[in-house]
N, C-alpha and C. Protein backbone atom coordinates (compact mmCIF):
# COMPACT_ATOMS: atom_id res chain seq x y z
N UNK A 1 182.28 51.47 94.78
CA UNK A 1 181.01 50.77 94.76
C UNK A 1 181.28 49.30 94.40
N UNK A 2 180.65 48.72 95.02
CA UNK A 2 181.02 46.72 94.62
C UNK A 2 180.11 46.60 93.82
N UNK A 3 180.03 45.91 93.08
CA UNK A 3 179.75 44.86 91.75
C UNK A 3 178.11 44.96 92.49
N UNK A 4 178.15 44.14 93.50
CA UNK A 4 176.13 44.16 94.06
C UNK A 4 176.18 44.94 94.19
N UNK A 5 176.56 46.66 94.67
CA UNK A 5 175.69 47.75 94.18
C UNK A 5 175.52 47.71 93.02
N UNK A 6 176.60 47.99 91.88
CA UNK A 6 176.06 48.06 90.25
C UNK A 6 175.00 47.49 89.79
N UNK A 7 174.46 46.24 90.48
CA UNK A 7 173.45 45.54 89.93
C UNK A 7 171.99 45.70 90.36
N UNK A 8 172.27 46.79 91.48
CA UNK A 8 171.04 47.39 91.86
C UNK A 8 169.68 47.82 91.12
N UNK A 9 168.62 47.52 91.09
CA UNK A 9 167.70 48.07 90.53
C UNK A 9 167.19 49.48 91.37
N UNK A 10 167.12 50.62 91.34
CA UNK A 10 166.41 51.29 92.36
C UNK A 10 164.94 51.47 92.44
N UNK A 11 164.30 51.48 93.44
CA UNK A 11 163.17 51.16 93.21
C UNK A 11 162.36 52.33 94.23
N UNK A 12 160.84 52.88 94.01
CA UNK A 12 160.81 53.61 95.23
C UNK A 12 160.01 53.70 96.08
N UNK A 13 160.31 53.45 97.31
CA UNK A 13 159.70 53.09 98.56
C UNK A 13 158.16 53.65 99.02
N UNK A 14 158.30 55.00 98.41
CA UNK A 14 157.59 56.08 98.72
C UNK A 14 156.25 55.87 97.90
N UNK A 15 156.70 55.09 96.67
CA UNK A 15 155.01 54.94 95.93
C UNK A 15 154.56 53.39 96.70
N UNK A 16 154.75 53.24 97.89
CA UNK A 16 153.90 52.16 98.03
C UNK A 16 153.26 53.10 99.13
N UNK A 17 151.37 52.09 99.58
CA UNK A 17 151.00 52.67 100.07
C UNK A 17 150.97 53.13 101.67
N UNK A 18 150.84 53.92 102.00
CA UNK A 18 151.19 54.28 103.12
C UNK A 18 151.22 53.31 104.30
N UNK A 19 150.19 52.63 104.28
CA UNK A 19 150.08 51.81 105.04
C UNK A 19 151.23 50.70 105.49
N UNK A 20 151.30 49.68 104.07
CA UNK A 20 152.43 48.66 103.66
C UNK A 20 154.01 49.99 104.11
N UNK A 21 154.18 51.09 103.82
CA UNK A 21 155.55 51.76 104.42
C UNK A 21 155.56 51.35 106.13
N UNK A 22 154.19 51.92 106.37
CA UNK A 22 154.30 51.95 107.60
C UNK A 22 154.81 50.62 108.20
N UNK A 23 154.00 49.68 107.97
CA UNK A 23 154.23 47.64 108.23
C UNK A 23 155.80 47.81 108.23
N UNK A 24 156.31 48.19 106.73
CA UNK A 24 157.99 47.89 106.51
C UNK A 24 158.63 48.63 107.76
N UNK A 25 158.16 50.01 108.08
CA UNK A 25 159.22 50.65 108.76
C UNK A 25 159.22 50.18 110.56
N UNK A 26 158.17 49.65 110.20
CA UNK A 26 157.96 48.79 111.86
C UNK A 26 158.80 47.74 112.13
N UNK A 27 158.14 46.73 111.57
CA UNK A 27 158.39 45.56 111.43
C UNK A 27 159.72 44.91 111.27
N UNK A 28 160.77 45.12 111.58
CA UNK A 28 162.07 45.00 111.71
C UNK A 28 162.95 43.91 112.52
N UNK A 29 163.75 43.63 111.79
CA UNK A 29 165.15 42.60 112.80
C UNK A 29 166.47 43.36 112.78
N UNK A 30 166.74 43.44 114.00
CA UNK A 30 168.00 44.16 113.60
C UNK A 30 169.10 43.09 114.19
N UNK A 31 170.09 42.79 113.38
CA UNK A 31 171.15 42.19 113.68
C UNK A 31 172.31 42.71 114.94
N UNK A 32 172.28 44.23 115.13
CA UNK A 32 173.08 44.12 115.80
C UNK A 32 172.45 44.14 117.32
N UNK A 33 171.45 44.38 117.63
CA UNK A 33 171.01 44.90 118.90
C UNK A 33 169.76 43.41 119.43
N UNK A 34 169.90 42.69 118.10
CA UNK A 34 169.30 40.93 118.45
C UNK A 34 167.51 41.36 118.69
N UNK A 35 166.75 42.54 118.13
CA UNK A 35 165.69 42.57 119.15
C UNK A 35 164.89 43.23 117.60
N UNK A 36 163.43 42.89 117.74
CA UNK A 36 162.57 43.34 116.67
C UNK A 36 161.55 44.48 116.75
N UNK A 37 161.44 44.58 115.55
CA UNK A 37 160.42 45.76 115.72
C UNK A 37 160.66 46.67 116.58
N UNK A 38 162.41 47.24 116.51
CA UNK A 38 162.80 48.79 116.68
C UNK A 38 162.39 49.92 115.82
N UNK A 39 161.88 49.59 114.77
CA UNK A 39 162.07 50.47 113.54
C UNK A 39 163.04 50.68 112.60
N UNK A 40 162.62 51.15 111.12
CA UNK A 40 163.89 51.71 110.36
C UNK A 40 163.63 53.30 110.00
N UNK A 41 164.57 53.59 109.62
CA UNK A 41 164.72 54.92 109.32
C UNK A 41 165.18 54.89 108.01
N UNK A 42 165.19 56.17 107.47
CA UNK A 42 166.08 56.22 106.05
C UNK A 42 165.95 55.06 104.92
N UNK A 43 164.45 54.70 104.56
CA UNK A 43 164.31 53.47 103.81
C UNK A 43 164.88 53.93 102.36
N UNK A 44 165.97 52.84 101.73
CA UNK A 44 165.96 52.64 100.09
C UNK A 44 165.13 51.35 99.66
N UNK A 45 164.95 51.43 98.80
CA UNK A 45 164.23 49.93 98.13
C UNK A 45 164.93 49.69 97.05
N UNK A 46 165.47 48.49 96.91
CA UNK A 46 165.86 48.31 95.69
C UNK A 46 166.07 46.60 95.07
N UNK A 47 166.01 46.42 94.09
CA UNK A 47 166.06 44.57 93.44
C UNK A 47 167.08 44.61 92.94
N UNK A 48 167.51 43.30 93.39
CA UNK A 48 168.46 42.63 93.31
C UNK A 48 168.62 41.43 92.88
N UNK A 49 169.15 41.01 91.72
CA UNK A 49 169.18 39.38 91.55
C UNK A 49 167.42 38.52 91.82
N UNK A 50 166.74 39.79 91.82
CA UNK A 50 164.93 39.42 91.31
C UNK A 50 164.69 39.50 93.05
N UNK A 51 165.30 39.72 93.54
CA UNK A 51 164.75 39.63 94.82
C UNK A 51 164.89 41.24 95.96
N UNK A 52 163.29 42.05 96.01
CA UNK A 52 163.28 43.03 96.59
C UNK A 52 163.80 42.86 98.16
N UNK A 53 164.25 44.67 98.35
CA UNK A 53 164.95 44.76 99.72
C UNK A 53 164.71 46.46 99.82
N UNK A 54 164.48 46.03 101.21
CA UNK A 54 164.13 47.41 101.72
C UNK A 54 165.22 47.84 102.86
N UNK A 55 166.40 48.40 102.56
CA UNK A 55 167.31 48.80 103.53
C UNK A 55 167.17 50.48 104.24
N UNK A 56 167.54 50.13 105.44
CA UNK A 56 167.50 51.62 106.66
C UNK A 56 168.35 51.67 107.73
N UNK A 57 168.14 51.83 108.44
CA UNK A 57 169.34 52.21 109.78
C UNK A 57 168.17 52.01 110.76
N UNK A 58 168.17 51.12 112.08
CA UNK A 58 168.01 50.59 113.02
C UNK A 58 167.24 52.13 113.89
N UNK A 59 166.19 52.02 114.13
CA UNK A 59 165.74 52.93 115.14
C UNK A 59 166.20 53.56 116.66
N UNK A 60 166.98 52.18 117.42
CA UNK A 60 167.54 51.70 118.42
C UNK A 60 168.54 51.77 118.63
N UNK A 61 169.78 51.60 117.38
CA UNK A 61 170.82 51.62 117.21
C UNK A 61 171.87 52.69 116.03
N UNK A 62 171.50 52.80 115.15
CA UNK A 62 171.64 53.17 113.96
C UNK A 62 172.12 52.49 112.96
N UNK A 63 172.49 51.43 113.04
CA UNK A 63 173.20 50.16 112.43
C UNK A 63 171.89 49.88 111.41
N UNK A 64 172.57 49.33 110.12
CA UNK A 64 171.91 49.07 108.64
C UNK A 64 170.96 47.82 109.15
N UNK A 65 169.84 47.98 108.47
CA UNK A 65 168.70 46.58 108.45
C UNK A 65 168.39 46.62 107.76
N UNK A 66 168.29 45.38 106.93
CA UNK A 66 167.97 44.95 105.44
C UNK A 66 166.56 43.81 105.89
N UNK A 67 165.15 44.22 105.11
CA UNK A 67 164.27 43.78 105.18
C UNK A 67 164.45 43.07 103.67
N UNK A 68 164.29 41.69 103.57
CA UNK A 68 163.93 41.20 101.90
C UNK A 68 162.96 40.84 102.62
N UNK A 69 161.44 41.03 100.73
CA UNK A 69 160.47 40.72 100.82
C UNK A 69 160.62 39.61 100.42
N UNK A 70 159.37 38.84 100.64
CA UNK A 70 159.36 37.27 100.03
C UNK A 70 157.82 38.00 99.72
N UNK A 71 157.36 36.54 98.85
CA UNK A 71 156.30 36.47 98.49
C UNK A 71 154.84 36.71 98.80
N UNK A 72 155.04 36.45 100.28
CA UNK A 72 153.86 36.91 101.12
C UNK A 72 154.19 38.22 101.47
N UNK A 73 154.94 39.08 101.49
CA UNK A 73 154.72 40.58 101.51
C UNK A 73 154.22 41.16 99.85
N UNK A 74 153.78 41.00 99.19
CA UNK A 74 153.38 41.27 98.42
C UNK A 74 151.99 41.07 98.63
């Protein structure tokens, strides 16, 4: 495990409301396949260095996508 996992906060995805899951699991960039709003799968949530992230695996591809929230997702 690297050092930024250890510093993980875990956090859980599942108590937000259904709706806002749904937005996250849509709403997507995926790096490897260059194209948005494939979907994620398999969401963790977790803070980091004060700053939330919602990681999953690519709908399209299966490759990791890391959503950070900013301020206006809240």
């Amino acid at each position: 495990m690297s050092e930024s996992e250890d510093n993980r906060i875990e956090r859980d995805f599942f108590a937000r409301d259904p709706e806002e899951q749904q937005a996250f699991l849509t709403q997507t960039w995926c790096d490897h396949c260059q194209a948005a709003d494939l979907g994620m799968t398999d969401p963790i949530e977790y803070e980091l260095k004060k700053t939330v992230f919602i990681e999953g695996r690519c709908c399209g591809c299966g490759e990791p996508v890391v959503t950070e929230l900013t301020d206006e997702n809240f």
